[in-house]
C-alpha atoms as a PDB file:
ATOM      1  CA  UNK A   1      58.677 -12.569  95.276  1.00  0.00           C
ATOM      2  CA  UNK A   2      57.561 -14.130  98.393  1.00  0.00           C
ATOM      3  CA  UNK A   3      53.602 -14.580  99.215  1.00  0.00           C
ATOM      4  CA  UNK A   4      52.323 -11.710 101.315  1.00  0.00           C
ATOM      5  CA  UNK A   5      50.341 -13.448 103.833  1.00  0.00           C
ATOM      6  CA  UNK A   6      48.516 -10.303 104.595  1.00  0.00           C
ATOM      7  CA  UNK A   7      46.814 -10.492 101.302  1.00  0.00           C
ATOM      8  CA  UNK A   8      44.639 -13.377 102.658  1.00  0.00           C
ATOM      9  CA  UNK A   9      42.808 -11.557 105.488  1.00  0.00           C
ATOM     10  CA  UNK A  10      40.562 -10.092 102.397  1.00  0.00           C
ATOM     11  CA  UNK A  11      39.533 -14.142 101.800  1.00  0.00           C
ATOM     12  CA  UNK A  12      36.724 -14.100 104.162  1.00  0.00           C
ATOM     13  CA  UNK A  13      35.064 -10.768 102.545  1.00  0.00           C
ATOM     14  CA  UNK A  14      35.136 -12.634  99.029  1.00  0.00           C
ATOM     15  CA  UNK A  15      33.739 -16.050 100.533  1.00  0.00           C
ATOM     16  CA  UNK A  16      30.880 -14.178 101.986  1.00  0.00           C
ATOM     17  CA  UNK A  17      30.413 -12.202  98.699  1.00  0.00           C
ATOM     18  CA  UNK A  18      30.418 -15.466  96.464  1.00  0.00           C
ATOM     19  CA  UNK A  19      27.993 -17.067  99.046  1.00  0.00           C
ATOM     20  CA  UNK A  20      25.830 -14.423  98.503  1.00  0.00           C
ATOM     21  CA  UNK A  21      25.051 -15.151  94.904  1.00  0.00           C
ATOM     22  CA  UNK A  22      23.941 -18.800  95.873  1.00  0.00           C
ATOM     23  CA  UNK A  23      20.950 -16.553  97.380  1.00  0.00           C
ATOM     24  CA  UNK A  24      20.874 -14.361  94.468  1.00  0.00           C
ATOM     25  CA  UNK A  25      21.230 -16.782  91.439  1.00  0.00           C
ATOM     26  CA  UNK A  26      19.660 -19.627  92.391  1.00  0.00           C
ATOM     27  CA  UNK A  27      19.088 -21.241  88.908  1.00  0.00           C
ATOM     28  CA  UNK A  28      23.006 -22.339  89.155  1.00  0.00           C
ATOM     29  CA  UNK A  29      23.714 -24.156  92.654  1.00  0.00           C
ATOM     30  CA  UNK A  30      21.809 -26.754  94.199  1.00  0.00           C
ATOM     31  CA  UNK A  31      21.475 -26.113  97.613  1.00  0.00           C
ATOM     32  CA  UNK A  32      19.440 -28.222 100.583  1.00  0.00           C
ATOM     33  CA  UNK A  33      18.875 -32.494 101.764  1.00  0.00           C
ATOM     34  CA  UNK A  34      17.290 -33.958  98.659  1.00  0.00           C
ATOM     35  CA  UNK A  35      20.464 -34.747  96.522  1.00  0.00           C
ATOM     36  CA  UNK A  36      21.496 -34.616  93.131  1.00  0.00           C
ATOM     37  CA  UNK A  37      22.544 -37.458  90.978  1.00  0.00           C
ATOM     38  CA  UNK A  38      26.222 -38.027  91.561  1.00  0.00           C
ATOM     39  CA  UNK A  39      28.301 -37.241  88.323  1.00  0.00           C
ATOM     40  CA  UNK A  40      30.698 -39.899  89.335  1.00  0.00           C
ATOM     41  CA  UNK A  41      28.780 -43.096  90.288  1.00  0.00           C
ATOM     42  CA  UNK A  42      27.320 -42.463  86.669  1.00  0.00           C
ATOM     43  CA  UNK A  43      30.235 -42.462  84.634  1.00  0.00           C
ATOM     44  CA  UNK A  44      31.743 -45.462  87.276  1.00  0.00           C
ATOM     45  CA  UNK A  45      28.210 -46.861  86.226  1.00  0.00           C
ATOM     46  CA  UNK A  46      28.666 -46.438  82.399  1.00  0.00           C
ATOM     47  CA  UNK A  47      32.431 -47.953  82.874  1.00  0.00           C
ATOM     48  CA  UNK A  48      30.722 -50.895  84.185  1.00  0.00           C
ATOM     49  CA  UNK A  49      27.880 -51.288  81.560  1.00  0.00           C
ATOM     50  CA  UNK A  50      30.468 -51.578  79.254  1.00  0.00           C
ATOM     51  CA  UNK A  51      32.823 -54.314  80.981  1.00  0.00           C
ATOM     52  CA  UNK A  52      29.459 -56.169  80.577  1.00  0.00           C
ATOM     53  CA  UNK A  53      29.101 -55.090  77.196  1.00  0.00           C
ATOM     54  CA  UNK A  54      32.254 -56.034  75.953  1.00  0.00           C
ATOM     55  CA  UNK A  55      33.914 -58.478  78.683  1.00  0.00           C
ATOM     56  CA  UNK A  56      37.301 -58.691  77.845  1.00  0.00           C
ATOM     57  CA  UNK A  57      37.845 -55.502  76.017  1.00  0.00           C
ATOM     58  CA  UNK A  58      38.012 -53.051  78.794  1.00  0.00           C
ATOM     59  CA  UNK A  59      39.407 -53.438  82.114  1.00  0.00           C
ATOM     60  CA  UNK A  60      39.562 -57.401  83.186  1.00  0.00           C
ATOM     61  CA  UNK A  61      42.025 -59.700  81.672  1.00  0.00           C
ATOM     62  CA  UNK A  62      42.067 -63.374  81.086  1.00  0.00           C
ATOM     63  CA  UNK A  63      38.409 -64.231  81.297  1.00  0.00           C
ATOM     64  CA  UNK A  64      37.105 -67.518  80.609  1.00  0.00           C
ATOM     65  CA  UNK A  65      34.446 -69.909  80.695  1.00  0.00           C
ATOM     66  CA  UNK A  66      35.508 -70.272  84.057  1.00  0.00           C
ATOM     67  CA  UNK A  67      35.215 -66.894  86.040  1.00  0.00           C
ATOM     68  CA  UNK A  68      33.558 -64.496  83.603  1.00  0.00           C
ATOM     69  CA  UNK A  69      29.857 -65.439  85.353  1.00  0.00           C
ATOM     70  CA  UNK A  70      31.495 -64.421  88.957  1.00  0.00           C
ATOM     71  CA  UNK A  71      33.034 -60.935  87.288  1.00  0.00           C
ATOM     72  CA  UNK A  72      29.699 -60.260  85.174  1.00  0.00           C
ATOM     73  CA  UNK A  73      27.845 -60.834  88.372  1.00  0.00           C
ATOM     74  CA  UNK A  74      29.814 -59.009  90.517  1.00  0.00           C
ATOM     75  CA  UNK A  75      29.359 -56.121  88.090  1.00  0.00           C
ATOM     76  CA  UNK A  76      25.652 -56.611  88.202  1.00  0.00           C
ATOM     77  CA  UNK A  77      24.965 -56.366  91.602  1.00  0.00           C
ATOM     78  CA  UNK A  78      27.245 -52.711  92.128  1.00  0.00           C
ATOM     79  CA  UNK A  79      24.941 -51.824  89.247  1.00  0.00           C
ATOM     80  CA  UNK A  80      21.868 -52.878  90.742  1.00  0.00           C
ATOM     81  CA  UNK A  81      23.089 -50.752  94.177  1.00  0.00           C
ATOM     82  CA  UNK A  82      24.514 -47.885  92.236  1.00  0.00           C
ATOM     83  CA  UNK A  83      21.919 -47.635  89.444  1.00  0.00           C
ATOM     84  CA  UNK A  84      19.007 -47.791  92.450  1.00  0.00           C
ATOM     85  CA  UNK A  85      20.502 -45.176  93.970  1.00  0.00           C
ATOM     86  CA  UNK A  86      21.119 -42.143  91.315  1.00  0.00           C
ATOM     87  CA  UNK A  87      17.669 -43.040  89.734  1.00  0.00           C
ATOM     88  CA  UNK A  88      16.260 -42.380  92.659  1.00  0.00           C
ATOM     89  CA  UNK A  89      17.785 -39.455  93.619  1.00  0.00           C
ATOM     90  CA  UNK A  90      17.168 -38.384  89.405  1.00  0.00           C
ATOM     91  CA  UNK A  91      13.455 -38.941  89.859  1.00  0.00           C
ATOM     92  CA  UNK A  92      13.130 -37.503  92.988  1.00  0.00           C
ATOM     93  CA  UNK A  93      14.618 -34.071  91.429  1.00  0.00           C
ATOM     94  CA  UNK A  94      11.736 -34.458  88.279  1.00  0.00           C
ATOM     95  CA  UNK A  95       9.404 -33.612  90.916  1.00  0.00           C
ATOM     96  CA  UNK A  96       7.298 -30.715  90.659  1.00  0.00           C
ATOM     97  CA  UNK A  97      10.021 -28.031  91.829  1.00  0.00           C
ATOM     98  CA  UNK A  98       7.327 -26.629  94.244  1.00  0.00           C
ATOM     99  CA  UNK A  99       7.244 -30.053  96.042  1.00  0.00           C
ATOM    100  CA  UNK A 100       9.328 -29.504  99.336  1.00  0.00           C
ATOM    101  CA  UNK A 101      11.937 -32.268  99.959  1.00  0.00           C
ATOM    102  CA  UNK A 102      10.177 -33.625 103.224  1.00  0.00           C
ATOM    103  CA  UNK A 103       7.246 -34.027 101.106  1.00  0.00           C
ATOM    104  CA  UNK A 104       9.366 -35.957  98.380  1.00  0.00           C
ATOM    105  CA  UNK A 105      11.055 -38.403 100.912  1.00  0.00           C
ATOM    106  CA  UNK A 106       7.322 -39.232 101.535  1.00  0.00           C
ATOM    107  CA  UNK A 107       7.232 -41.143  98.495  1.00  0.00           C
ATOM    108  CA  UNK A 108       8.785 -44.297  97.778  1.00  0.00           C
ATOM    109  CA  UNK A 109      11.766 -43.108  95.433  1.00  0.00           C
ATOM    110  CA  UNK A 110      14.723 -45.583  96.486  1.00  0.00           C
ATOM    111  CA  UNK A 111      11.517 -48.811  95.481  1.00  0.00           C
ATOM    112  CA  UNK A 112      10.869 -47.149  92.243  1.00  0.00           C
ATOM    113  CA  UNK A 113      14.710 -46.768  91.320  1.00  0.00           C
ATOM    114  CA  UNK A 114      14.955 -50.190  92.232  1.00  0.00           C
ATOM    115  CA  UNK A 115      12.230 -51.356  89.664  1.00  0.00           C
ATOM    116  CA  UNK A 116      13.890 -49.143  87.001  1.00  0.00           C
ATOM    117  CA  UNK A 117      17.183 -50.298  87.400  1.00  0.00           C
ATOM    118  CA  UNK A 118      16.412 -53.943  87.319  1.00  0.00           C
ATOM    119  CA  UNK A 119      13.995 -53.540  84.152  1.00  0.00           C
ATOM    120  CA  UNK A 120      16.835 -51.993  82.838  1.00  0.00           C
ATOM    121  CA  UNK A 121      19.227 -54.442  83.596  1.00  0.00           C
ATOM    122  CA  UNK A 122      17.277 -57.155  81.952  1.00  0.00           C
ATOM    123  CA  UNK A 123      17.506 -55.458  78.662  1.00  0.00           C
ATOM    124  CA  UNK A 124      21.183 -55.746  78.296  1.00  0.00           C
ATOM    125  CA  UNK A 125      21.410 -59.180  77.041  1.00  0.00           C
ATOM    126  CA  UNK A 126      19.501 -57.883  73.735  1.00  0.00           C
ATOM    127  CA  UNK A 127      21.329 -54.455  73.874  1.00  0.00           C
ATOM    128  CA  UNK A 128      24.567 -56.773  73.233  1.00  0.00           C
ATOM    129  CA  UNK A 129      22.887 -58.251  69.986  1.00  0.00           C
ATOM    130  CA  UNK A 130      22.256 -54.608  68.711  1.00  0.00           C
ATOM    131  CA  UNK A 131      25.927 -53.682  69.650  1.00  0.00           C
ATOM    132  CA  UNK A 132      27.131 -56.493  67.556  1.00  0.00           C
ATOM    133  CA  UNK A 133      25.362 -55.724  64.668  1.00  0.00           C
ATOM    134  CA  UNK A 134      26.800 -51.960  64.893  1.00  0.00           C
ATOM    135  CA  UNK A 135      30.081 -53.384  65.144  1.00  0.00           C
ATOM    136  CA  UNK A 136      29.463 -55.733  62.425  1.00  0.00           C
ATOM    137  CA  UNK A 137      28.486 -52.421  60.269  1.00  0.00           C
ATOM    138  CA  UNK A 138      31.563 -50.593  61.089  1.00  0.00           C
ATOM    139  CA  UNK A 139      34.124 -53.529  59.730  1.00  0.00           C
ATOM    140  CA  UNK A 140      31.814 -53.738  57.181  1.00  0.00           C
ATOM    141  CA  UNK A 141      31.480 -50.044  56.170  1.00  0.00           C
ATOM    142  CA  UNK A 142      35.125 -49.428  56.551  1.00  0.00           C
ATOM    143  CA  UNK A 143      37.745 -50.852  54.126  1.00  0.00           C
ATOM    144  CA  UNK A 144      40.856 -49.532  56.687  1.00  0.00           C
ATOM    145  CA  UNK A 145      38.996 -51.794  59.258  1.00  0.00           C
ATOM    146  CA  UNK A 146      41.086 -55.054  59.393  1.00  0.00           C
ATOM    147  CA  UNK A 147      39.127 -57.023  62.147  1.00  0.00           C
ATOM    148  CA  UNK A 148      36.103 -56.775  64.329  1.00  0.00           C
ATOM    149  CA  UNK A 149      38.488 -55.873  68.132  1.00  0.00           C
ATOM    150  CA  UNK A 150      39.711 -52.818  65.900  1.00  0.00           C
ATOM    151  CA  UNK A 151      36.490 -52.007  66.046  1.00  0.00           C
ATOM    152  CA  UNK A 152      35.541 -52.571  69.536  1.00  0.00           C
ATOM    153  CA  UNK A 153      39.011 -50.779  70.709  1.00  0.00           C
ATOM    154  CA  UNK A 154      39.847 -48.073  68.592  1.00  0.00           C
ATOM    155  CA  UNK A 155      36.477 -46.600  66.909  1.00  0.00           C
ATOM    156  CA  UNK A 156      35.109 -43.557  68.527  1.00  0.00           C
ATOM    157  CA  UNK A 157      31.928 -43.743  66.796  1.00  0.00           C
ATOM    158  CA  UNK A 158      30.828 -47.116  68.603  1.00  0.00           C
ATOM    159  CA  UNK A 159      32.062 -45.549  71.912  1.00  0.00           C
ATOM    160  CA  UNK A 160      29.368 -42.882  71.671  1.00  0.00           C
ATOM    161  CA  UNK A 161      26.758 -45.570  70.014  1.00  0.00           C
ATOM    162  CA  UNK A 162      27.039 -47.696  73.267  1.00  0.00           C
ATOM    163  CA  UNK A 163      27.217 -45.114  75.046  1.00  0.00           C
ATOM    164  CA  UNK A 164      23.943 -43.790  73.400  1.00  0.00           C
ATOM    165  CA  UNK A 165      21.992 -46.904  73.360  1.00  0.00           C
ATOM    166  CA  UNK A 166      22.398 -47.426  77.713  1.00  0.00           C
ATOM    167  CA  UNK A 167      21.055 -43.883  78.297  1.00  0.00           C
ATOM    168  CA  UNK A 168      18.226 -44.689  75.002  1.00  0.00           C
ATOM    169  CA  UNK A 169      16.718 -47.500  77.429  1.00  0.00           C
ATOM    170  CA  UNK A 170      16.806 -45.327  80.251  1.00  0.00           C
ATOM    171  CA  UNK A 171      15.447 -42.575  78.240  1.00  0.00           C
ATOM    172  CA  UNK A 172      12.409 -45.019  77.818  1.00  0.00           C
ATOM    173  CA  UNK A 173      11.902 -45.922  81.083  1.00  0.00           C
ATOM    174  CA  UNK A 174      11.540 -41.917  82.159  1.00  0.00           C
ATOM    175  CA  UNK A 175      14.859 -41.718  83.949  1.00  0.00           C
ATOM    176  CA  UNK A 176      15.525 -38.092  84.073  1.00  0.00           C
ATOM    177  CA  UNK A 177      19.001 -35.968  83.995  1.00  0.00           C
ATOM    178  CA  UNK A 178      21.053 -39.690  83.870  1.00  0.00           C
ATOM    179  CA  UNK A 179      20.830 -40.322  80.197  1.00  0.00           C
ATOM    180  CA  UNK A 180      21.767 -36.636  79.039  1.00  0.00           C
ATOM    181  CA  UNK A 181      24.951 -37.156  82.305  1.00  0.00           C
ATOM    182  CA  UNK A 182      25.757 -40.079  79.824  1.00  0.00           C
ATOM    183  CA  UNK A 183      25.387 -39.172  76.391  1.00  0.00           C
ATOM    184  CA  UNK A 184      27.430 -35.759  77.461  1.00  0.00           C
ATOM    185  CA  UNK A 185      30.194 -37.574  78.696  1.00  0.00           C
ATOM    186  CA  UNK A 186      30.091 -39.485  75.505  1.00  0.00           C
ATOM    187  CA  UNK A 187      30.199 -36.353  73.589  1.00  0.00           C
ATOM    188  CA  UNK A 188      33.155 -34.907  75.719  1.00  0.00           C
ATOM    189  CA  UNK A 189      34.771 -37.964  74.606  1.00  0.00           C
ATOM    190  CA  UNK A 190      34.284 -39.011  71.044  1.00  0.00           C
ATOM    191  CA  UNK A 191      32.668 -34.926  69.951  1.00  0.00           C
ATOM    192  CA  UNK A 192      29.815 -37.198  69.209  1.00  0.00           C
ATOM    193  CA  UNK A 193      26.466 -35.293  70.471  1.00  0.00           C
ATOM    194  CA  UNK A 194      23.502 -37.971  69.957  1.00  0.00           C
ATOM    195  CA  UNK A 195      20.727 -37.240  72.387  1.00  0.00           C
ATOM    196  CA  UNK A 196      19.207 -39.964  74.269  1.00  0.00           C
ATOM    197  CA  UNK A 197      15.505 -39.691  72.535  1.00  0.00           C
ATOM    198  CA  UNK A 198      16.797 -40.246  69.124  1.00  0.00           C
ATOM    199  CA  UNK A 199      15.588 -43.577  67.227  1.00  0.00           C
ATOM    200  CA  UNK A 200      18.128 -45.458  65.779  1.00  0.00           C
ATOM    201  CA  UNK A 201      17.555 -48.742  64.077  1.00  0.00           C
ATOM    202  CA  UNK A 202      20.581 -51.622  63.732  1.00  0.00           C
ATOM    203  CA  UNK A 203      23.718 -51.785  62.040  1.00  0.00           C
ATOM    204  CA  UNK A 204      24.555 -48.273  62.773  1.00  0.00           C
ATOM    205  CA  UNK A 205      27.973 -46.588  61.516  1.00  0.00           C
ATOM    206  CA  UNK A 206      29.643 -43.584  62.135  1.00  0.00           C
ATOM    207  CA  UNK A 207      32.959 -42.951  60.545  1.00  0.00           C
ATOM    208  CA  UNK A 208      35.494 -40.707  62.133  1.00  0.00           C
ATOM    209  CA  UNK A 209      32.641 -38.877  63.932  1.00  0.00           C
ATOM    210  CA  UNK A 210      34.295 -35.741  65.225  1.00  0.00           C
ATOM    211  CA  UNK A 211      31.367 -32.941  65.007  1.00  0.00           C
ATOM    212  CA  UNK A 212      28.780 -35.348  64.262  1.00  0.00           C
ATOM    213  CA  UNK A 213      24.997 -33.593  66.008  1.00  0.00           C
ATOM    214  CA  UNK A 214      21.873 -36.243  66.187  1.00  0.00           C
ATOM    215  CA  UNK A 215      19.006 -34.435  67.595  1.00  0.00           C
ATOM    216  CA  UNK A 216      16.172 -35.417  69.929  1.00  0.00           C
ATOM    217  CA  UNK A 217      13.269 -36.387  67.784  1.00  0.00           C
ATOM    218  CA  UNK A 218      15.610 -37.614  65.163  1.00  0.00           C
ATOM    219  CA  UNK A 219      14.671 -41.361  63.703  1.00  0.00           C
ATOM    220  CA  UNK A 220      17.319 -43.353  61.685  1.00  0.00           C
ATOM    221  CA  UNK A 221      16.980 -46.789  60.392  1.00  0.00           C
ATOM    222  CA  UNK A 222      18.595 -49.452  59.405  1.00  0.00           C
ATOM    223  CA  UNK A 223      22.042 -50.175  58.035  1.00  0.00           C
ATOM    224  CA  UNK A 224      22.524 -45.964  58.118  1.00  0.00           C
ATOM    225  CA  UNK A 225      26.423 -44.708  57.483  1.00  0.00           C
ATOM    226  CA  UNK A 226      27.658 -40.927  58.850  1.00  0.00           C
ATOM    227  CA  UNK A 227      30.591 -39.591  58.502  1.00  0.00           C
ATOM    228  CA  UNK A 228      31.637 -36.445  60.598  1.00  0.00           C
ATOM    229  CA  UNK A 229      30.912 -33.380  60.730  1.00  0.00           C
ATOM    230  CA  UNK A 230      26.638 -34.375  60.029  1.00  0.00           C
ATOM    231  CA  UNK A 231      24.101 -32.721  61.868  1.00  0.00           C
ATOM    232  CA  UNK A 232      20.791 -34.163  62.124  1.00  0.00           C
ATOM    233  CA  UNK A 233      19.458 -30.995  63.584  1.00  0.00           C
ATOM    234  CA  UNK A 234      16.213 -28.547  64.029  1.00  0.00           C
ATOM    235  CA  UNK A 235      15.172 -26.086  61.350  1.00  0.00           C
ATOM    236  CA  UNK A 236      13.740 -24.184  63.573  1.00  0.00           C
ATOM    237  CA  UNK A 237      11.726 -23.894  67.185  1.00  0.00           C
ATOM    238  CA  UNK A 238       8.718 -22.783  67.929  1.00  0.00           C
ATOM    239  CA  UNK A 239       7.633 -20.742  70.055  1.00  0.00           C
ATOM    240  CA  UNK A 240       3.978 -20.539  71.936  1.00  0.00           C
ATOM    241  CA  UNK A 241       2.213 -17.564  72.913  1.00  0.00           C
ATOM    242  CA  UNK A 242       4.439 -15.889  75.889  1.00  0.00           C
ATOM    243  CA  UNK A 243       7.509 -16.947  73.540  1.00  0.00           C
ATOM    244  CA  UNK A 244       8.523 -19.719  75.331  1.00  0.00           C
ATOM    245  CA  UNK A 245       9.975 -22.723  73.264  1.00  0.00           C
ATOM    246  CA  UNK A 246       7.429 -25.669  72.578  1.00  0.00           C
ATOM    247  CA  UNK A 247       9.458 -28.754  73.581  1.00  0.00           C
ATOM    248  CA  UNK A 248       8.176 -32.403  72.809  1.00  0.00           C
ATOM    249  CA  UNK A 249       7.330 -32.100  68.978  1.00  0.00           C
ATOM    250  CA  UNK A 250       8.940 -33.692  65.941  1.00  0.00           C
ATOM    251  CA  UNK A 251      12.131 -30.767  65.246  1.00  0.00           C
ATOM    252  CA  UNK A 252      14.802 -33.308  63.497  1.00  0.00           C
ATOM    253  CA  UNK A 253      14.904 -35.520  59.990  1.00  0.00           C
ATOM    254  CA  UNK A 254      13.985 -39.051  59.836  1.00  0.00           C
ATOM    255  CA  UNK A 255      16.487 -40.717  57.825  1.00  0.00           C
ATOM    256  CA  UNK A 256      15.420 -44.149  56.434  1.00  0.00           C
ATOM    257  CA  UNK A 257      17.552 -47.643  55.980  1.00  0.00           C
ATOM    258  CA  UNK A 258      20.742 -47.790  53.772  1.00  0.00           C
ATOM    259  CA  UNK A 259      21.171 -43.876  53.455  1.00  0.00           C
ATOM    260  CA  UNK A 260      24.552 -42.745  53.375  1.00  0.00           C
ATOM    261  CA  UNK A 261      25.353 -38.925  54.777  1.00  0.00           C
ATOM    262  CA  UNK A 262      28.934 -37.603  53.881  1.00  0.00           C
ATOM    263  CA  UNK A 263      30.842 -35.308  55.810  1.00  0.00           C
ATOM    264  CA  UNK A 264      30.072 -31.490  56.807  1.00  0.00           C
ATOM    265  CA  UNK A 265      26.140 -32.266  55.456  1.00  0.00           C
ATOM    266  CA  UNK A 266      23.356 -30.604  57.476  1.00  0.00           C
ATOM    267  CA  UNK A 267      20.034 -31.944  57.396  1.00  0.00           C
ATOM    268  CA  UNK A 268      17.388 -29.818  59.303  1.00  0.00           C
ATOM    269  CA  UNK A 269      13.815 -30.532  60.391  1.00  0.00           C
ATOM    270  CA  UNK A 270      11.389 -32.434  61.659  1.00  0.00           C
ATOM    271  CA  UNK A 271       9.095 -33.372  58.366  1.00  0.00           C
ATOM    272  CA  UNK A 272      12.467 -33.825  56.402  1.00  0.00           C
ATOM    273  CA  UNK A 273      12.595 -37.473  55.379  1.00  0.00           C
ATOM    274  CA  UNK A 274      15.749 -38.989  53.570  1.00  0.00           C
ATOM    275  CA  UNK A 275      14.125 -42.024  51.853  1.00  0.00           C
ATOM    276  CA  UNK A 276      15.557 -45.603  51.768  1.00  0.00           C
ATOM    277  CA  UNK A 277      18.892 -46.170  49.881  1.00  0.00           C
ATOM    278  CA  UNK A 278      19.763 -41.969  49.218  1.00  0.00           C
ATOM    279  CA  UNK A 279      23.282 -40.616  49.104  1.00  0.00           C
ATOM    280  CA  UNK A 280      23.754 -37.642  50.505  1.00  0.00           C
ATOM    281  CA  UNK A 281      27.190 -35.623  49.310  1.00  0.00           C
ATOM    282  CA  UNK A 282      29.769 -33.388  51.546  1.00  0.00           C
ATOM    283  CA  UNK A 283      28.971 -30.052  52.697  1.00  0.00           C
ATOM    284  CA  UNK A 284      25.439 -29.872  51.482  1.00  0.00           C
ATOM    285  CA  UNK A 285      22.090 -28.360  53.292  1.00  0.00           C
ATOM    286  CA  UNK A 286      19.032 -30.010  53.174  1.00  0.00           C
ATOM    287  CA  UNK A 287      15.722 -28.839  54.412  1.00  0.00           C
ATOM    288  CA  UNK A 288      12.987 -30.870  52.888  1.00  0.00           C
ATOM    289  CA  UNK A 289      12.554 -34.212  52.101  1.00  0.00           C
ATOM    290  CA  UNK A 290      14.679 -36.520  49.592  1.00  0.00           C
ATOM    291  CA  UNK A 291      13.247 -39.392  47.603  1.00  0.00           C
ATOM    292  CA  UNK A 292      14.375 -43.139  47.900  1.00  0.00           C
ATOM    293  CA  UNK A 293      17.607 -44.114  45.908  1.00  0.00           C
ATOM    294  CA  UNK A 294      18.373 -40.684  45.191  1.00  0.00           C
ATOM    295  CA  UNK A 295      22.259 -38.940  44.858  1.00  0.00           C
ATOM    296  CA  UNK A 296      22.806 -35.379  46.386  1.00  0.00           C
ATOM    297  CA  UNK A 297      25.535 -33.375  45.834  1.00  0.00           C
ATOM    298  CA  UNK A 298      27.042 -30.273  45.331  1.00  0.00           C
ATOM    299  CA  UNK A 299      27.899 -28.898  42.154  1.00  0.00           C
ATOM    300  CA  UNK A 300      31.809 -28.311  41.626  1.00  0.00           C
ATOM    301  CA  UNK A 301      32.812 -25.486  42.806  1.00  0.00           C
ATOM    302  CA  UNK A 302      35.640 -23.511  41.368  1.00  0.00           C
ATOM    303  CA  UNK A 303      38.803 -23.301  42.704  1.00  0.00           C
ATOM    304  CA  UNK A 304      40.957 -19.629  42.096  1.00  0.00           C
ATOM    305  CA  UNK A 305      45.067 -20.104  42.943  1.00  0.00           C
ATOM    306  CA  UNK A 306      46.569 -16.824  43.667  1.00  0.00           C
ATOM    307  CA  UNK A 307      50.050 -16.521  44.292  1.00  0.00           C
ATOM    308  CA  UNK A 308      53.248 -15.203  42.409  1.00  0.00           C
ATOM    309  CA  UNK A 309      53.323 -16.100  38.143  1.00  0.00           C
ATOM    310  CA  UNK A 310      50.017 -17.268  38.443  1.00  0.00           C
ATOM    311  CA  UNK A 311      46.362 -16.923  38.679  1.00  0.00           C
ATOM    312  CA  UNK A 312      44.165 -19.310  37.534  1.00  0.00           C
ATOM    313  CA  UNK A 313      40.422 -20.803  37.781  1.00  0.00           C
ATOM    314  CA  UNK A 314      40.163 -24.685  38.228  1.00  0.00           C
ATOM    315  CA  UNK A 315      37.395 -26.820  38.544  1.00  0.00           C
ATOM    316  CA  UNK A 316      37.782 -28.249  42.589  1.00  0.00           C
ATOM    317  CA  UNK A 317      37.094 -32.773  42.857  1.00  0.00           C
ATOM    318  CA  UNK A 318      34.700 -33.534  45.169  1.00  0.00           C
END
């Protein structure tokens, strides 16, 4: 069948009726001079990060004593340009939404992006000593694991862990919309959703991770294993008097060093506290607290076969 060109006279009718919603519904365009973040330059900025984070792992071959300080430095100073840039534009949008953009160019945005980006910068020689110790837990949490670079190249749960701990420091230093960009991207990834606000000590593992959910106010210490499927999630949220949701209070678990979580287990709430050294089984549902060096699990379910010449009741393994 060949294109009727005549259908295409009715295009200018429907562009005028889709620009109309961008008056109607303004909640979902961004329209005007004061630009957003670009959705690019910070996933180009989170490819860089990690070429710094793990120089010969990622995109540059045969580095050396020799010319990794001219490629780590090179990557630095596009960071410092693009990093100064999208943090400013990122705080610029946190302003009041009632502030008009002429009055937000006023202030000094582009100098305090600067500022953030190089105190952020400065914290990624320690954020590589954390990153080791998580990749230290992994070969040592994971008997398949036959060396460290399998770690480092193939694990999906220390993609979204790096991932996580960039946008955590910029989390700190108030950044707005750039850590959730990063952490989402992450997720997209990996189906690893860890919020930037979460607390998570050293020597962090997650095995397999598909599915896994850490929440905002969530605080995990040391040495902690998941496996997927875990949520570290809300209980429930509060509302205040118009019923609007009360944001900023403690709504997720703590989860203290050396627990182990198994797979498909939900923990909920924000004074739920899984104490030093617990083991928490598969598919279980936890809403209040859990004392140290305690075992939870699931009692065995049974297991009914139907099919032809049989029907029978079996106890299931967990």
């Amino acid at each position: 069948m060949a294109t009727d060109f005549r259908l295409k006279e009715n295009l200018p009718e429907l562009t005028d009726r889709i620009v109309e919603t961008y008056f109607e519904l303004g909640t979902i365009n961004h329209l005007g001079h004061c630009p957003l973040p670009s959705y690019e330059t910070v996933i180009s900025a989170t490819e860089d990060l990690k070429e710094i984070l793990y120089p010969g792992y990622r995109r540059r071959e045969h580095l050396h004593a020799g010319n990794v300080p001219y490629h780590v430095g090179d990557l630095v100073d596009r960071l410092h340009d693009k990093l100064t840039m999208q943090i400013a534009r990122s705080l610029r949008h946190g302003e009041a939404k009632d502030t008009s953009c002429a009055a937000q160019q006023r202030e000094d945005f582009e100098g305090l992006g600067q500022a953030k980006a190089i105190a952020f910068l400065e914290q990624l020689p320690a954020l590589r000593k954390t990153l080791a110790m998580d990749v230290e837990a992994a070969y040592a949490g994971d008997p398949a694991c036959k060396s460290l670079d399998e770690v480092i190249f193939c694990y999906p749960g220390l993609e979204a862990i790096t991932v996580y701990r960039l946008a955590h420091l910029l989390h700190q230093l108030g950044i707005p919309l750039i850590p959730r960009m990063m952490t989402e991207w992450a997720h997209g990834r990996t189906g690893i959703d860890i919020h930037p606000g979460a607390k998570i000590g050293n020597y962090f593992f997650i095995d397999h991770g598909t599915g896994v959910v850490i929440g905002e106010t969530t605080e995990i210490g040391e040495w902690v294993k998941l496996y997927q499927g875990v949520t570290l999630g809300a209980l429930s949220f509060p509302t205040d008097a118009e019923g609007q949701l009360v944001r900023g209070t403690k709504r997720h678990p703590t989860i203290e060093d050396r627990v182990v979580i198994y797979a498909n287990a939900t923990v909920l709430g924000g004074q739920t506290v899984i104490g030093r050294d617990a083991v928490i089984g598969s598919s279980v549902w936890i809403t209040h607290s859990i004392e140290p060096a305690t075992t939870v699990m699931l009692e065995k379910p049974e297991l009914r076969v139907r099919g032809t010449g049989h029907n029978h009741v079996a106890q299931a393994s967990i």
